[in-house]
Protein backbone atom coordinates (compact mmCIF):
# COMPACT_ATOMS: atom_id res chain seq x y z
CA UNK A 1 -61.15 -26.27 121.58
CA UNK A 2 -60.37 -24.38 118.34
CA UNK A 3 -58.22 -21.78 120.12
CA UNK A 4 -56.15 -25.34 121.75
CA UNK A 5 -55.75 -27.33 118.59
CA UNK A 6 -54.51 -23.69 117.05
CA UNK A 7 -52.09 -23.17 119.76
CA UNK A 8 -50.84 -26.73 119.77
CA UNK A 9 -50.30 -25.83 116.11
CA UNK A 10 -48.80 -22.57 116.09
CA UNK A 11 -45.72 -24.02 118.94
CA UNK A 12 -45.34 -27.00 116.78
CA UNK A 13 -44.38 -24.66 113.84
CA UNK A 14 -42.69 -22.73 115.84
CA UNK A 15 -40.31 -25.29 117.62
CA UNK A 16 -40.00 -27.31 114.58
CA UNK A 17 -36.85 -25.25 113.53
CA UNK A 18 -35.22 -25.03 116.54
CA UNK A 19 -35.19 -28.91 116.99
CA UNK A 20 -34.10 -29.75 113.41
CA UNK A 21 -31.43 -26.76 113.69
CA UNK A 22 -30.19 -28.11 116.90
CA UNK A 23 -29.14 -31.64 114.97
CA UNK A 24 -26.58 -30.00 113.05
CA UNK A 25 -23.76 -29.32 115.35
CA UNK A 26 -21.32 -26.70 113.96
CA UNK A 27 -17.81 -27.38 114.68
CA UNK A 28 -15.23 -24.20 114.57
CA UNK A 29 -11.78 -23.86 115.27
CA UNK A 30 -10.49 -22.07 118.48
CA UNK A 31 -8.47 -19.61 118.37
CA UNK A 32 -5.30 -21.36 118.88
CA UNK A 33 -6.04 -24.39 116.67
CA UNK A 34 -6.60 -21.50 114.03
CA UNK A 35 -3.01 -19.85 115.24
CA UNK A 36 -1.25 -23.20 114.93
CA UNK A 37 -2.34 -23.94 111.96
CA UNK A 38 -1.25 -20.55 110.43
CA UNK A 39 2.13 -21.04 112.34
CA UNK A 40 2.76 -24.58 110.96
CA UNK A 41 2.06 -23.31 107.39
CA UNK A 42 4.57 -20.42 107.90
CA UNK A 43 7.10 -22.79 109.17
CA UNK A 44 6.37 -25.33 106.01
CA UNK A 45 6.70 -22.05 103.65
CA UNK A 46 10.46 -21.25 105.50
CA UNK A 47 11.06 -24.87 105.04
CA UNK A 48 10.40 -25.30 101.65
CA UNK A 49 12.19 -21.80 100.43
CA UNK A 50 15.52 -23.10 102.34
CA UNK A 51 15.24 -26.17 100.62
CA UNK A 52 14.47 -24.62 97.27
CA UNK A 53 17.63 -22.29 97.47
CA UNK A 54 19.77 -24.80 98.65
CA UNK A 55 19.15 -27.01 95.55
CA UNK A 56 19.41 -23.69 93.21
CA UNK A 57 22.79 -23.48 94.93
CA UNK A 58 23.39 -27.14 93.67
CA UNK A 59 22.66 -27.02 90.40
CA UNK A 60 24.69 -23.69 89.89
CA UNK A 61 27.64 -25.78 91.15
CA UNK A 62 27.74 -28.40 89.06
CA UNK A 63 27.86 -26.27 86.16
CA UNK A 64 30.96 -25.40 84.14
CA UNK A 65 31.93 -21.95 83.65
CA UNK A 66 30.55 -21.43 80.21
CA UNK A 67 27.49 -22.71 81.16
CA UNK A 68 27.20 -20.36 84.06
CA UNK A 69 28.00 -17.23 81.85
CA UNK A 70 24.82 -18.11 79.33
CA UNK A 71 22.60 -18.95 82.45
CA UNK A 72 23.58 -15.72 83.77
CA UNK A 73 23.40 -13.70 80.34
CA UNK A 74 19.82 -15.23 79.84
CA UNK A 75 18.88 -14.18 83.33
CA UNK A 76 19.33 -10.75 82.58
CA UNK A 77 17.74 -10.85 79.11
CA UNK A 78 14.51 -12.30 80.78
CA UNK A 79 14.94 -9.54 83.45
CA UNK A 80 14.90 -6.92 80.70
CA UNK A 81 12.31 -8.48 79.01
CA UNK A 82 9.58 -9.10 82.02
CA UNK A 83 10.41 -4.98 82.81
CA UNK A 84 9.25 -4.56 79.60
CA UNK A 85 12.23 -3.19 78.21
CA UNK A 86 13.50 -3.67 74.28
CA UNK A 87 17.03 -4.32 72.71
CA UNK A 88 18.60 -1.39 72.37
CA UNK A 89 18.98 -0.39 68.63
CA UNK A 90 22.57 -0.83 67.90
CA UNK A 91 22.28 -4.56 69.24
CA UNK A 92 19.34 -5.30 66.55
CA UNK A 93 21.13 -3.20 63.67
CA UNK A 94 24.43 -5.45 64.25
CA UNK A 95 23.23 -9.10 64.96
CA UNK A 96 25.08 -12.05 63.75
CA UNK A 97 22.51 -13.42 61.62
């Protein structure tokens, strides 16, 4: 009787896991849900870069020509300057101050 009421025990413990693991159901994506999802972000990136150029393009336009020159002539200072790269010496020595 010992040995039973062990037993009875032992499978008790022993299937207790399995039943509670076997509530939670675990839900993953296929493989092509997963593929679409990558290809609708791609297309949403391609989207959004068009759309960002074309309003760059925009707001270049409607600028006058002296506007245009300093936007440009601060583009390449902050390209010089993100490389890392100084005034040259001649520049500082002769500044309007």
């Amino acid at each position: 009787m010992k040995k039973l009421i062990s037993i009875l025990v032992l499978t008790l413990l022993v299937a207790a896991p399995f039943s509670a693991d076997a509530q939670r159901v675990k839900r993953t994506k296929t493989d092509k849900q997963k593929q679409a999802q990558i290809d609708k972000k791609g297309d949403n990136r391609a989207q959004l870069e068009g759309e960002l150029s074309q309003k760059q393009e925009h707001h270049l336009a409607i600028q006058d020509k002296n506007t245009r020159k300093r936007m440009k002539a601060n583009q390449k200072k902050q390209k010089r300057i993100s490389q890392g790269k100084s005034e040259p010496f001649y520049r500082r020595w002769f500044r309007k101050k």
